[in-house]
PDB file of N, CA and C in Angstrom:
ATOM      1  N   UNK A   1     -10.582  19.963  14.599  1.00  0.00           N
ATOM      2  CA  UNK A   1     -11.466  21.053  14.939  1.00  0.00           C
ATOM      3  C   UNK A   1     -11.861  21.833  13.689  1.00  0.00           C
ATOM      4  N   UNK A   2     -10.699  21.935  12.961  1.00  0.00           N
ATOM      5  CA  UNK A   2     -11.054  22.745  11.627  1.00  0.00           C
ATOM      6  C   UNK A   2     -12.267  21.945  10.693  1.00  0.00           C
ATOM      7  N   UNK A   3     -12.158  20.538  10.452  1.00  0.00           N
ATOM      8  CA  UNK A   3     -12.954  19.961  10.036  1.00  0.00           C
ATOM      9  C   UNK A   3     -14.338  20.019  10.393  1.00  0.00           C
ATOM     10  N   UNK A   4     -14.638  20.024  11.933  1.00  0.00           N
ATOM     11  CA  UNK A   4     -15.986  20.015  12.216  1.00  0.00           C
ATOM     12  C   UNK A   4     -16.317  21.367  12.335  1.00  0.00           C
ATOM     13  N   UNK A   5     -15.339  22.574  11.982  1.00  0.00           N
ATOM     14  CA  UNK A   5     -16.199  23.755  10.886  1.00  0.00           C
ATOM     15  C   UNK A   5     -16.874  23.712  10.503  1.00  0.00           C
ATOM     16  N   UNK A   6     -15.917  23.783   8.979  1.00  0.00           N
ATOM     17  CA  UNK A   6     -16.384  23.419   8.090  1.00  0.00           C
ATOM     18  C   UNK A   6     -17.341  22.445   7.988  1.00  0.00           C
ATOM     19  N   UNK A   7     -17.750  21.690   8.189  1.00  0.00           N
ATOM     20  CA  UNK A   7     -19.337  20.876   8.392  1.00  0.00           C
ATOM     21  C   UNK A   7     -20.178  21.703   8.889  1.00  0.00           C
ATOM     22  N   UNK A   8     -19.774  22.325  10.010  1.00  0.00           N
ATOM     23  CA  UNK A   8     -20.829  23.325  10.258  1.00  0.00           C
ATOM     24  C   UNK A   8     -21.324  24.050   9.732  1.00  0.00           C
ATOM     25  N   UNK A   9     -20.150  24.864   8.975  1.00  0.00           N
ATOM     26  CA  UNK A   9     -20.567  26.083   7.751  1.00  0.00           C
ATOM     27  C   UNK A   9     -21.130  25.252   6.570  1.00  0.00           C
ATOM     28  N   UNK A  10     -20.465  24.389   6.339  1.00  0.00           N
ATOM     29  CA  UNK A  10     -21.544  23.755   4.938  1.00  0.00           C
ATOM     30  C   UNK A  10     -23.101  23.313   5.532  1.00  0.00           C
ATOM     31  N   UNK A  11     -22.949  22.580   6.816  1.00  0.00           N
ATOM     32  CA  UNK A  11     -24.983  22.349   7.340  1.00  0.00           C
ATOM     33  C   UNK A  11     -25.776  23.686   7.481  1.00  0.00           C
ATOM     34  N   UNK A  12     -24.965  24.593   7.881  1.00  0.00           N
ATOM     35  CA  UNK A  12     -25.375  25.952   7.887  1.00  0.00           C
ATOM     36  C   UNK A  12     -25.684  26.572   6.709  1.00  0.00           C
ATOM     37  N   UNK A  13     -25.159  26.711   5.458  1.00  0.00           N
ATOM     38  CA  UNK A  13     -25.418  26.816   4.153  1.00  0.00           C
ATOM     39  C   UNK A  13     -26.481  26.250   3.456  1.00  0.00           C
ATOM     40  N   UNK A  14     -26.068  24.948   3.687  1.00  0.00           N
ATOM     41  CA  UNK A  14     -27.830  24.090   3.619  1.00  0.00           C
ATOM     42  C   UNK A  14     -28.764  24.947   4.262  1.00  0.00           C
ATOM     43  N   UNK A  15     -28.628  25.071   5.465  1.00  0.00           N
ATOM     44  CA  UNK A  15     -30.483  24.913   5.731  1.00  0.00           C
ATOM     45  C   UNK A  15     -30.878  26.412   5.618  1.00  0.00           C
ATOM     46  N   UNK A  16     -29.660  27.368   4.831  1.00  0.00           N
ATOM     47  CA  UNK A  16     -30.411  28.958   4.627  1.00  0.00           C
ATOM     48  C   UNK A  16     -30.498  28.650   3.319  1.00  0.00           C
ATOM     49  N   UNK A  17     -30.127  27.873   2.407  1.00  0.00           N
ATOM     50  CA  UNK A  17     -30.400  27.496   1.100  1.00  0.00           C
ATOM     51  C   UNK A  17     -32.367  26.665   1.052  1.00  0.00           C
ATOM     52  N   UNK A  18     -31.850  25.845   2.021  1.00  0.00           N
ATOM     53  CA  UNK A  18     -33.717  25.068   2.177  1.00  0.00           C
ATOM     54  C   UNK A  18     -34.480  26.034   2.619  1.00  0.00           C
ATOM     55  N   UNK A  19     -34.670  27.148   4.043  1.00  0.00           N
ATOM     56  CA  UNK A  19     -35.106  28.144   4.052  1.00  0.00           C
ATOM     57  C   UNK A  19     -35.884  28.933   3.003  1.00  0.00           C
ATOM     58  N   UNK A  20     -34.634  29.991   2.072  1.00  0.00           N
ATOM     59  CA  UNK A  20     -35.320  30.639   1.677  1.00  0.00           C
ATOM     60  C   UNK A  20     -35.888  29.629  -0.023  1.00  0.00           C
ATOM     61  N   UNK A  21     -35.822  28.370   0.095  1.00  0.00           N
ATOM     62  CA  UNK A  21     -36.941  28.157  -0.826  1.00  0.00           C
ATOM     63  C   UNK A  21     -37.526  27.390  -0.533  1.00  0.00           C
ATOM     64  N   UNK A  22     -38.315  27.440   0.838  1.00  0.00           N
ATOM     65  CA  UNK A  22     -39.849  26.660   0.859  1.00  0.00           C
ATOM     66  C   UNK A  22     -39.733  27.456   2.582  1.00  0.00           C
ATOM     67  N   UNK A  23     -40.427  28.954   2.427  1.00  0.00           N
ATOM     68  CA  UNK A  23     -40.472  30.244   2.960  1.00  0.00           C
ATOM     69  C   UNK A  23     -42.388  29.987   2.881  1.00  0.00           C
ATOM     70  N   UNK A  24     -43.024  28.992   1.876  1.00  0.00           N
ATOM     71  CA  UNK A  24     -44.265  29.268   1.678  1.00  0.00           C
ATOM     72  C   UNK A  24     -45.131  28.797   2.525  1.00  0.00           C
ATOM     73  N   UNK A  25     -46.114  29.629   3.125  1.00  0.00           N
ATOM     74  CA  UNK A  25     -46.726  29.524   4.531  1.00  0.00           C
ATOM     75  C   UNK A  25     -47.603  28.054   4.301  1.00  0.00           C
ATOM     76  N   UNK A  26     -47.614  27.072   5.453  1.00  0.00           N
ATOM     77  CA  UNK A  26     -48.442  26.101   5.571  1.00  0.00           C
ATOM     78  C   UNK A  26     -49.254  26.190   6.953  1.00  0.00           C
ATOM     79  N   UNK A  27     -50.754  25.178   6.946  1.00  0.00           N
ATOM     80  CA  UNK A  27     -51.459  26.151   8.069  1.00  0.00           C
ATOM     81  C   UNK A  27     -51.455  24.508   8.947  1.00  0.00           C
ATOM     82  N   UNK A  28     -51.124  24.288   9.820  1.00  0.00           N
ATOM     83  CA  UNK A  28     -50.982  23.505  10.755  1.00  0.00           C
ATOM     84  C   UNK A  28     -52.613  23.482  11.860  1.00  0.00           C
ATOM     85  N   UNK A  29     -52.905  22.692  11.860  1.00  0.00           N
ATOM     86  CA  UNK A  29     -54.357  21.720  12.474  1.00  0.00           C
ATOM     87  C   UNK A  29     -54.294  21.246  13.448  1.00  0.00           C
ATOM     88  N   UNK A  30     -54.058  21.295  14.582  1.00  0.00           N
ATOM     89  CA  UNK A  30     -54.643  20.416  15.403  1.00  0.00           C
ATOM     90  C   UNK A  30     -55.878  20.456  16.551  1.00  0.00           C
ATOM     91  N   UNK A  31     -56.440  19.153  16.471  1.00  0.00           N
ATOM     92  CA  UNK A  31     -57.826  19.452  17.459  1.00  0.00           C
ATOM     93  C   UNK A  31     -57.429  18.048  18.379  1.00  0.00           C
ATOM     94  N   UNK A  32     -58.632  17.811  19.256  1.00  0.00           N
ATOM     95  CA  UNK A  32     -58.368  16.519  20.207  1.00  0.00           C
ATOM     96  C   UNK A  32     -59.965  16.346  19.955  1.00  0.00           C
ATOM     97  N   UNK A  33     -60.044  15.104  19.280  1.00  0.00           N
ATOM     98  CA  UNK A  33     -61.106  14.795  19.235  1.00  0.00           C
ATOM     99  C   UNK A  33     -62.509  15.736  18.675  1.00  0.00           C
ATOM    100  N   UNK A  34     -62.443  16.632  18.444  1.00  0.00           N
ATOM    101  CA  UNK A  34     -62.889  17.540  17.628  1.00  0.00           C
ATOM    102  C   UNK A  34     -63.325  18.519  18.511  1.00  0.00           C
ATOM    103  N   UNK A  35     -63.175  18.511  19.680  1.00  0.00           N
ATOM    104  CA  UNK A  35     -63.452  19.351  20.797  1.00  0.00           C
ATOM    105  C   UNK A  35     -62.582  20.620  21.093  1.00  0.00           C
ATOM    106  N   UNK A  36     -61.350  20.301  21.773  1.00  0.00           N
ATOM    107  CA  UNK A  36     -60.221  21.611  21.738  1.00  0.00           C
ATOM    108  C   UNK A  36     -59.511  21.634  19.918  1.00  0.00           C
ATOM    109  N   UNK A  37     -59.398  22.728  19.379  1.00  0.00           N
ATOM    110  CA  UNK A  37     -58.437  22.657  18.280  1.00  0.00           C
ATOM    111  C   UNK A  37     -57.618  24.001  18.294  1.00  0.00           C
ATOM    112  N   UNK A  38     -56.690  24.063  17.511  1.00  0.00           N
ATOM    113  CA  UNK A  38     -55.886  25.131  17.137  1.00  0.00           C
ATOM    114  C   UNK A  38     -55.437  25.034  16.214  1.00  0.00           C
ATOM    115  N   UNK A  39     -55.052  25.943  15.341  1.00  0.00           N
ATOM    116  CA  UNK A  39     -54.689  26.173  14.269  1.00  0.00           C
ATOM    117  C   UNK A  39     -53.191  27.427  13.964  1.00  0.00           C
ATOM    118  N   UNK A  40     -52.339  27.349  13.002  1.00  0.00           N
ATOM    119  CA  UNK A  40     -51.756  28.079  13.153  1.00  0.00           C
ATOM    120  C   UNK A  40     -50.772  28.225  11.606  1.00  0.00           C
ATOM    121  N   UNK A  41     -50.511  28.876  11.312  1.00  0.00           N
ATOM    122  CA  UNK A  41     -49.934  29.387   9.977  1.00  0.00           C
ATOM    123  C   UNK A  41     -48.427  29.887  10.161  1.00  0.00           C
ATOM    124  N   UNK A  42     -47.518  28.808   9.228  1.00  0.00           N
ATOM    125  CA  UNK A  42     -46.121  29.264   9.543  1.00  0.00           C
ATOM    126  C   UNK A  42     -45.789  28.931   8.059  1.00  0.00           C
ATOM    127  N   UNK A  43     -44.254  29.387   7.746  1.00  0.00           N
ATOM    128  CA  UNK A  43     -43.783  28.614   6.909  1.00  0.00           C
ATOM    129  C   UNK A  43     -43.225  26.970   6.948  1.00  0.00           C
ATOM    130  N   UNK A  44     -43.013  26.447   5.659  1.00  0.00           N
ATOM    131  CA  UNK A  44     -42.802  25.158   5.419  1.00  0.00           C
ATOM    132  C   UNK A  44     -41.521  25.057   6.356  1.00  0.00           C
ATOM    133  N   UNK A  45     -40.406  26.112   6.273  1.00  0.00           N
ATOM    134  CA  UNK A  45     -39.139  25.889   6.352  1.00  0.00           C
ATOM    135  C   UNK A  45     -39.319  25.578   8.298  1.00  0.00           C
ATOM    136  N   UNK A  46     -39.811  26.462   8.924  1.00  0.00           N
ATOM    137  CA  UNK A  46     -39.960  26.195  10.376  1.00  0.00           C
ATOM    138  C   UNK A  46     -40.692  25.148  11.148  1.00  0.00           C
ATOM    139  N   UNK A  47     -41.518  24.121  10.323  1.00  0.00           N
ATOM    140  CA  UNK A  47     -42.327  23.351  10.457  1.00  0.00           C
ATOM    141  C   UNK A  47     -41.137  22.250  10.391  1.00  0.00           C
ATOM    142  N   UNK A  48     -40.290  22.244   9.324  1.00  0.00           N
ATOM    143  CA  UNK A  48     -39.452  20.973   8.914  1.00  0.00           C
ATOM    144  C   UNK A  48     -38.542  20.859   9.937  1.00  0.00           C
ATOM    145  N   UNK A  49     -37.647  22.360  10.494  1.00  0.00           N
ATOM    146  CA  UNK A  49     -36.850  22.872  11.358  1.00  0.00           C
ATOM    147  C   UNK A  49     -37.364  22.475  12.734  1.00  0.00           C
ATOM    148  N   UNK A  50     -38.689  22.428  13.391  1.00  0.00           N
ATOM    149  CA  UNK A  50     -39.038  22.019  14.589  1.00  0.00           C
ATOM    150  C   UNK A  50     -38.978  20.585  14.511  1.00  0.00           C
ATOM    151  N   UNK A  51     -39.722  20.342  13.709  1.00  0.00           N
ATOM    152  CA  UNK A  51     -39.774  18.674  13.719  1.00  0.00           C
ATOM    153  C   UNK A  51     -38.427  18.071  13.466  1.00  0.00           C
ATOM    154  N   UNK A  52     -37.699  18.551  13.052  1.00  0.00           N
ATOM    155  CA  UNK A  52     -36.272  18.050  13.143  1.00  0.00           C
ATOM    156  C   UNK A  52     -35.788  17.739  14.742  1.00  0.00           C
ATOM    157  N   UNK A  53     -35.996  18.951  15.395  1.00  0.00           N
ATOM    158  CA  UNK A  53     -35.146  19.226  16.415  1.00  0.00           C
ATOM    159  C   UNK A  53     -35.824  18.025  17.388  1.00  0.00           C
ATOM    160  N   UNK A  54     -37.361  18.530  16.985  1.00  0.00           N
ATOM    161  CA  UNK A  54     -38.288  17.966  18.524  1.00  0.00           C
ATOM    162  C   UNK A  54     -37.932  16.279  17.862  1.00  0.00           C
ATOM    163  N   UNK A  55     -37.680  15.634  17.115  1.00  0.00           N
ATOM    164  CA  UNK A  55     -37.130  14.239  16.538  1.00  0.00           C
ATOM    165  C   UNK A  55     -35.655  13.898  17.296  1.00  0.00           C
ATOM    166  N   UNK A  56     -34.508  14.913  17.327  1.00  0.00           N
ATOM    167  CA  UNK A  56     -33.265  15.097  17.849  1.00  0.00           C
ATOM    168  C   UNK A  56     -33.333  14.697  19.136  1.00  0.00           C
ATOM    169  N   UNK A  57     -34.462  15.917  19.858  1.00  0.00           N
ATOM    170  CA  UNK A  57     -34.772  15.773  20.753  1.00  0.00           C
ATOM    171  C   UNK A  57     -35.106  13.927  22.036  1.00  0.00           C
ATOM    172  N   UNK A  58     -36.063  13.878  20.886  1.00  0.00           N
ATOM    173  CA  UNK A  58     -37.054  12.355  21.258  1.00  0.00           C
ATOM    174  C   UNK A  58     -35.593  11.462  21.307  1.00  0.00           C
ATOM    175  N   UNK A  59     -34.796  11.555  20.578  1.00  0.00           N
ATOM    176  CA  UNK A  59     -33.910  10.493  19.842  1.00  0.00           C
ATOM    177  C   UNK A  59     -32.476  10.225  21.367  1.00  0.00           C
ATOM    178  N   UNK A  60     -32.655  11.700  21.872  1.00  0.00           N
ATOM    179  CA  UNK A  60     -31.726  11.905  22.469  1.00  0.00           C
ATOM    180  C   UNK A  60     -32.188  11.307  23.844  1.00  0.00           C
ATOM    181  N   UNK A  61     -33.360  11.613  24.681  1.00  0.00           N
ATOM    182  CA  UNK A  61     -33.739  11.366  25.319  1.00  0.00           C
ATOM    183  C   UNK A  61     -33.925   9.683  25.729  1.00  0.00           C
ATOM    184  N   UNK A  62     -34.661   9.190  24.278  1.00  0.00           N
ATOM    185  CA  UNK A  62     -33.948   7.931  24.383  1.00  0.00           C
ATOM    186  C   UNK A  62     -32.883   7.401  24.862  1.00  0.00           C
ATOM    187  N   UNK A  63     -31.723   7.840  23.842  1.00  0.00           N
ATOM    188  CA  UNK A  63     -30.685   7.313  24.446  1.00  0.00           C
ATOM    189  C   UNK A  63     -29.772   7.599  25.374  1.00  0.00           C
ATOM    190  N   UNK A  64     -30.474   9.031  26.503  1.00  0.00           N
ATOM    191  CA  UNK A  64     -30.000   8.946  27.757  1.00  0.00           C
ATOM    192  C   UNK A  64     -30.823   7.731  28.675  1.00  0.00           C
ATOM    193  N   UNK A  65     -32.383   7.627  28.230  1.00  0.00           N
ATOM    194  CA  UNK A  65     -32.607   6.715  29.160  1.00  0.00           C
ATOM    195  C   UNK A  65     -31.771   5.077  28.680  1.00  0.00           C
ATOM    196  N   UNK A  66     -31.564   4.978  27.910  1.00  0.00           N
ATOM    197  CA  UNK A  66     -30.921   3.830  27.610  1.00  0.00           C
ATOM    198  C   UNK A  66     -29.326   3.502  28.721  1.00  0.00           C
ATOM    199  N   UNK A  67     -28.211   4.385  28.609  1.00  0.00           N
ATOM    200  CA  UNK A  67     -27.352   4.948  29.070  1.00  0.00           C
ATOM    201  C   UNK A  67     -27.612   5.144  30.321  1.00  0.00           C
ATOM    202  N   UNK A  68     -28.408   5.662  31.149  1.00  0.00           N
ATOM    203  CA  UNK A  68     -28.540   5.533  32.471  1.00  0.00           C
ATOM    204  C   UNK A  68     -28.747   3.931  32.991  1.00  0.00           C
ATOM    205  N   UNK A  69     -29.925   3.076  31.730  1.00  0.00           N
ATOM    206  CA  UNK A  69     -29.825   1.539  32.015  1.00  0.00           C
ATOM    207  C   UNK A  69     -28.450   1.068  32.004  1.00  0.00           C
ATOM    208  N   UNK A  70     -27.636   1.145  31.125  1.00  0.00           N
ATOM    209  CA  UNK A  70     -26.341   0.396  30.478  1.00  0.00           C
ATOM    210  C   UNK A  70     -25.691   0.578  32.103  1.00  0.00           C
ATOM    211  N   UNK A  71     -25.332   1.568  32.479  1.00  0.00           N
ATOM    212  CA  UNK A  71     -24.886   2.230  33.654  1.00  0.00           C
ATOM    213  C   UNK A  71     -25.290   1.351  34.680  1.00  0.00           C
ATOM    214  N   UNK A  72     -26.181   1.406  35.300  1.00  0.00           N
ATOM    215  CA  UNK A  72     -26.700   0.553  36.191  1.00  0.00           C
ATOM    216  C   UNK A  72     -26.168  -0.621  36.154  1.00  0.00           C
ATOM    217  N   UNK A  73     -26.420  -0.998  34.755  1.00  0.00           N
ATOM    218  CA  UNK A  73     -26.370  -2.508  34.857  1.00  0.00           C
ATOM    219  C   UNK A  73     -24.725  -2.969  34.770  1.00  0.00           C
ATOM    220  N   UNK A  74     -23.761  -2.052  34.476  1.00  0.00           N
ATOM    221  CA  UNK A  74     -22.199  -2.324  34.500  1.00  0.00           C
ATOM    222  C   UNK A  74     -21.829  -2.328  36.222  1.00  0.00           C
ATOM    223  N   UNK A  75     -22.823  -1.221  37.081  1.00  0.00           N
ATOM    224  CA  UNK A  75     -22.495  -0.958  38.002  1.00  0.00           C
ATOM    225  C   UNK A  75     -22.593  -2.659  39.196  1.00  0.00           C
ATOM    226  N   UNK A  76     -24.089  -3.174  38.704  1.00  0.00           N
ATOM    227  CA  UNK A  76     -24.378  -4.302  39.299  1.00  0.00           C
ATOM    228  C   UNK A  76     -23.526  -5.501  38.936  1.00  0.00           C
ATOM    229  N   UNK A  77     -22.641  -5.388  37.442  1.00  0.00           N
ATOM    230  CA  UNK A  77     -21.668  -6.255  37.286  1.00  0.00           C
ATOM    231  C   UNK A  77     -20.577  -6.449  37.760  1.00  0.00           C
ATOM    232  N   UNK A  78     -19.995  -5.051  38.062  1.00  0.00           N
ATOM    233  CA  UNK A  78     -19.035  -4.737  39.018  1.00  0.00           C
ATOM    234  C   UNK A  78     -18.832  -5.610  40.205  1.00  0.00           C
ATOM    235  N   UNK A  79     -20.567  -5.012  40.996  1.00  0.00           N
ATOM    236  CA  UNK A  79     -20.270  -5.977  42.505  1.00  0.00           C
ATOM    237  C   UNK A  79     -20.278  -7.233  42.228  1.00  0.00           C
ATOM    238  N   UNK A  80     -20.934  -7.657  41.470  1.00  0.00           N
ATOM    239  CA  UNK A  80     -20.880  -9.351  41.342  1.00  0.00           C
ATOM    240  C   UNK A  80     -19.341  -9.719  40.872  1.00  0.00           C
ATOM    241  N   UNK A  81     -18.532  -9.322  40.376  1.00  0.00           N
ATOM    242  CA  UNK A  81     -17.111  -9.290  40.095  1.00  0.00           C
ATOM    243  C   UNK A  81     -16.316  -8.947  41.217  1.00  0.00           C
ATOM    244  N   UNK A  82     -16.703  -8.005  42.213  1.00  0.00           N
ATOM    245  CA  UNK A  82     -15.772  -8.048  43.186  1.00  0.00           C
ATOM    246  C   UNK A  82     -16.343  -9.143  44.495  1.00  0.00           C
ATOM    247  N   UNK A  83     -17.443  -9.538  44.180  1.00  0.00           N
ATOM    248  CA  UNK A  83     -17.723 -10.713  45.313  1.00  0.00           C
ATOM    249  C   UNK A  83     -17.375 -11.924  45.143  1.00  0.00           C
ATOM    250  N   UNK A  84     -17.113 -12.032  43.409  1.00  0.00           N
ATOM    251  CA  UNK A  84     -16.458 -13.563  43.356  1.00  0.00           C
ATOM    252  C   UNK A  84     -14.952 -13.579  43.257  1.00  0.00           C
ATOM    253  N   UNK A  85     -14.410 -11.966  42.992  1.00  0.00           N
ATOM    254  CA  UNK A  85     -13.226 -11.757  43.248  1.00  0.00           C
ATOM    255  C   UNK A  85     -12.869 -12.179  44.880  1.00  0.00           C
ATOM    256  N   UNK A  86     -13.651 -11.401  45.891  1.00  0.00           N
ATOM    257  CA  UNK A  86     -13.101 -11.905  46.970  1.00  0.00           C
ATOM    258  C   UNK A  86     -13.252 -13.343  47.612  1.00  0.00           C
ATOM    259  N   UNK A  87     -14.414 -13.862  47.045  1.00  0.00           N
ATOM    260  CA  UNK A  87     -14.676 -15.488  47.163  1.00  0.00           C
ATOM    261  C   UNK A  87     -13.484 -15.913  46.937  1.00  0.00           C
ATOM    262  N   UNK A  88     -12.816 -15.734  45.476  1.00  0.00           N
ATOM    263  CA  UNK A  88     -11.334 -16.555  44.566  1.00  0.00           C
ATOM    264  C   UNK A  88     -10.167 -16.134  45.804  1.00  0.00           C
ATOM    265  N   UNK A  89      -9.823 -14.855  46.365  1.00  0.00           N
ATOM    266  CA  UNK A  89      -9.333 -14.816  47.693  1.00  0.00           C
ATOM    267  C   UNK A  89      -9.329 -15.828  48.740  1.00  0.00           C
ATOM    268  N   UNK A  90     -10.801 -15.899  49.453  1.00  0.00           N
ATOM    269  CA  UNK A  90     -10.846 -16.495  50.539  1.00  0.00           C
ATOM    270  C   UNK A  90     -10.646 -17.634  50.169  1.00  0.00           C
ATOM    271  N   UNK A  91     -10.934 -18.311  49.118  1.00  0.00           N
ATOM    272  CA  UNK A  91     -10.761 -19.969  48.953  1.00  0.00           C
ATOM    273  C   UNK A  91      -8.889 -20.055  48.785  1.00  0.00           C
ATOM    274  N   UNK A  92      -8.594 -19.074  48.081  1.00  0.00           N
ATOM    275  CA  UNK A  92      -6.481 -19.396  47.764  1.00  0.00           C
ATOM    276  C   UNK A  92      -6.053 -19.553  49.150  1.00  0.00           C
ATOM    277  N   UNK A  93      -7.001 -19.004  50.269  1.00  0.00           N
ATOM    278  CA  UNK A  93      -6.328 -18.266  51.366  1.00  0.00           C
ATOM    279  C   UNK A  93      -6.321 -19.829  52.761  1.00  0.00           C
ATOM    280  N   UNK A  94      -7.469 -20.781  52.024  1.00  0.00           N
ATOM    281  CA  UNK A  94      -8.005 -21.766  52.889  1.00  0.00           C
ATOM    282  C   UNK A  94      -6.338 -23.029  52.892  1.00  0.00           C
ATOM    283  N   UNK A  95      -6.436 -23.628  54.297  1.00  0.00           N
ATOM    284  CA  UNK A  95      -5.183 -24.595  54.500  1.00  0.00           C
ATOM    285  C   UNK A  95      -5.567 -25.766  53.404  1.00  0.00           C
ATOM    286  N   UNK A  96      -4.668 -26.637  52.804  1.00  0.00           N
ATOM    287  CA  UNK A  96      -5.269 -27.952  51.927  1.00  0.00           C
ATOM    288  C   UNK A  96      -4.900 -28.865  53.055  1.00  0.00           C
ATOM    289  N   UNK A  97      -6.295 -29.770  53.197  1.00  0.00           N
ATOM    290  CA  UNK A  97      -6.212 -30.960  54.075  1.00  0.00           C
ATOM    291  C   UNK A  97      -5.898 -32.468  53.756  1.00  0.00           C
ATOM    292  N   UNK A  98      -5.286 -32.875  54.033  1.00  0.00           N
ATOM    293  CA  UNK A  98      -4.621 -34.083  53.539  1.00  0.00           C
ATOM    294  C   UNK A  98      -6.091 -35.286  53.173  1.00  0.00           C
ATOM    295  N   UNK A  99      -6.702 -34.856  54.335  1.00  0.00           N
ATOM    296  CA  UNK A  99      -8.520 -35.927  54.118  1.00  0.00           C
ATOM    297  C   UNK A  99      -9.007 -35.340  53.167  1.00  0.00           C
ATOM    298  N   UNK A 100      -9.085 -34.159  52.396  1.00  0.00           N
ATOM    299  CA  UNK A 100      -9.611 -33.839  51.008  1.00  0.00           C
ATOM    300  C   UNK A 100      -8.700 -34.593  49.676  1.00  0.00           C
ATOM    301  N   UNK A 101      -7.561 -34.739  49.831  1.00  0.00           N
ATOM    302  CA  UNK A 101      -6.827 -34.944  48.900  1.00  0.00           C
ATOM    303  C   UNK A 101      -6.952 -36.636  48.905  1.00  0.00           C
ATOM    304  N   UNK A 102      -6.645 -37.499  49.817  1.00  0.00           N
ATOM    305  CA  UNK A 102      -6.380 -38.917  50.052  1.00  0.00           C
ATOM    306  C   UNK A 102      -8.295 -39.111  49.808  1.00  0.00           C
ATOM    307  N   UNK A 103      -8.958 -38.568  49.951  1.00  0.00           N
ATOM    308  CA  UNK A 103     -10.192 -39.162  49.784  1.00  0.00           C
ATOM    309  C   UNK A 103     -10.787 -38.950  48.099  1.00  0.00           C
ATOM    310  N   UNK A 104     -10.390 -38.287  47.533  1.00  0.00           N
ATOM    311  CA  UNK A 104     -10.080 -38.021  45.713  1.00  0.00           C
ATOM    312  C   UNK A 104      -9.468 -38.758  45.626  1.00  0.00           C
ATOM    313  N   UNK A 105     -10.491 -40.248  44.858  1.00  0.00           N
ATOM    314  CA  UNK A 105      -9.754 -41.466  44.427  1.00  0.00           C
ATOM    315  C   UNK A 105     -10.391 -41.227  42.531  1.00  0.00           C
ATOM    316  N   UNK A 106     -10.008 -41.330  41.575  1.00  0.00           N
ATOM    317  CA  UNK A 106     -10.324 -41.606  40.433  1.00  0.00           C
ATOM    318  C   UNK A 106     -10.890 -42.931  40.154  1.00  0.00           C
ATOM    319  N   UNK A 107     -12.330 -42.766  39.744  1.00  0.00           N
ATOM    320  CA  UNK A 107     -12.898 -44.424  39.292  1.00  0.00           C
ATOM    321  C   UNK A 107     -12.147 -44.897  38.748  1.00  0.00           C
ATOM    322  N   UNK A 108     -12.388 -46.720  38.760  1.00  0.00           N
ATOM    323  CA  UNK A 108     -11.005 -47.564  38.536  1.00  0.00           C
ATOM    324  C   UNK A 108     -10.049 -48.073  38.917  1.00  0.00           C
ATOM    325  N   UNK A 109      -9.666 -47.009  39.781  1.00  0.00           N
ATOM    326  CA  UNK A 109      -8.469 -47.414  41.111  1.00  0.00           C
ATOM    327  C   UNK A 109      -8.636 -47.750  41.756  1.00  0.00           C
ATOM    328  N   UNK A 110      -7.984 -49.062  41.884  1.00  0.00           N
ATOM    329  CA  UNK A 110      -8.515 -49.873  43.631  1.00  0.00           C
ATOM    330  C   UNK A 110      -6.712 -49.774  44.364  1.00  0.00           C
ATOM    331  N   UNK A 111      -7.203 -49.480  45.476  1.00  0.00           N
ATOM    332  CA  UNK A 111      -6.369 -49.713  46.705  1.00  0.00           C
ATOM    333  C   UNK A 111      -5.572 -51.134  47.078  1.00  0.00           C
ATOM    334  N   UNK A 112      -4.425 -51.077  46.894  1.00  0.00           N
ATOM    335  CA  UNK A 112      -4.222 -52.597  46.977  1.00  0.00           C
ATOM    336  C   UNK A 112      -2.725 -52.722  47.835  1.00  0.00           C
TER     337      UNK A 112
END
C-alpha cells in the first residue's frame, strides 16, 4: 500500500511539474463539415490532461466490452462441460453386455 503512494505522489508531482510549464493557451477548432464549428481557448496542459483521460477512458471501455465477451463465453463452456460431464455419468452408469463384448473380434482372429 505504501508503495502505490508513493507512485501516486511521484505521478502527482509530474503532472503539476508538466502543468505549470506548458500553462500556454492553445485555441482548439472544431467544425463538421464547415457548417456547425466551435472554437475554444485553453491551456496546453488541460488539452493533454483530457485527452489522456478521454484515451483511459476509450481504453477502458474496451476492455469491459471485451470481459463481458470472455465471460459469456467461459459461461457457455461451463455448460458444455457439465453436459459431457453428465453424459461420462450416464454411460459409467450403463450394464456391460456380454453381445457387446463377444462381438469385438480384432482383425485377424479367426474363430476356430
Amino acid at each position: 500500500m505504501r508503495f502505490f503512494s508513493l507512485i501516486t505522489l511521484f505521478v502527482l508531482f509530474v503532472l503539476i511539474l508538466f502543468g505549470v510549464e506548458n500553462m500556454e493557451p492553445v485555441t482548439l477548432k472544431f467544425s463538421v463539415m464547415g457548417l456547425l464549428g466551435y472554437e475554444a481557448t485553453m491551456p496546453l496542459f488541460f488539452v493533454v490532461v483530457i485527452a489522456v483521460f478521454a484515451g483511459s477512458a476509450l481504453a477502458g471501455l474496451i476492455g469491459l466490452a471485451d470481459q463481458i465477451r470472455l465471460h459469456s463465453r467461459i459461461r457457455k463452456q461451463k455448460k458444455t462441460i457439465d453436459r459431457f460431464e453428465n453424459e461420462v455419468k450416464s454411460l459409467r452408469n450403463l450394464p456391460l453386455e456380454e453381445e457387446a463384448v463377444e462381438s469385438y473380434r480384432p482383425s485377424g482372429t479367426s474363430q476356430g
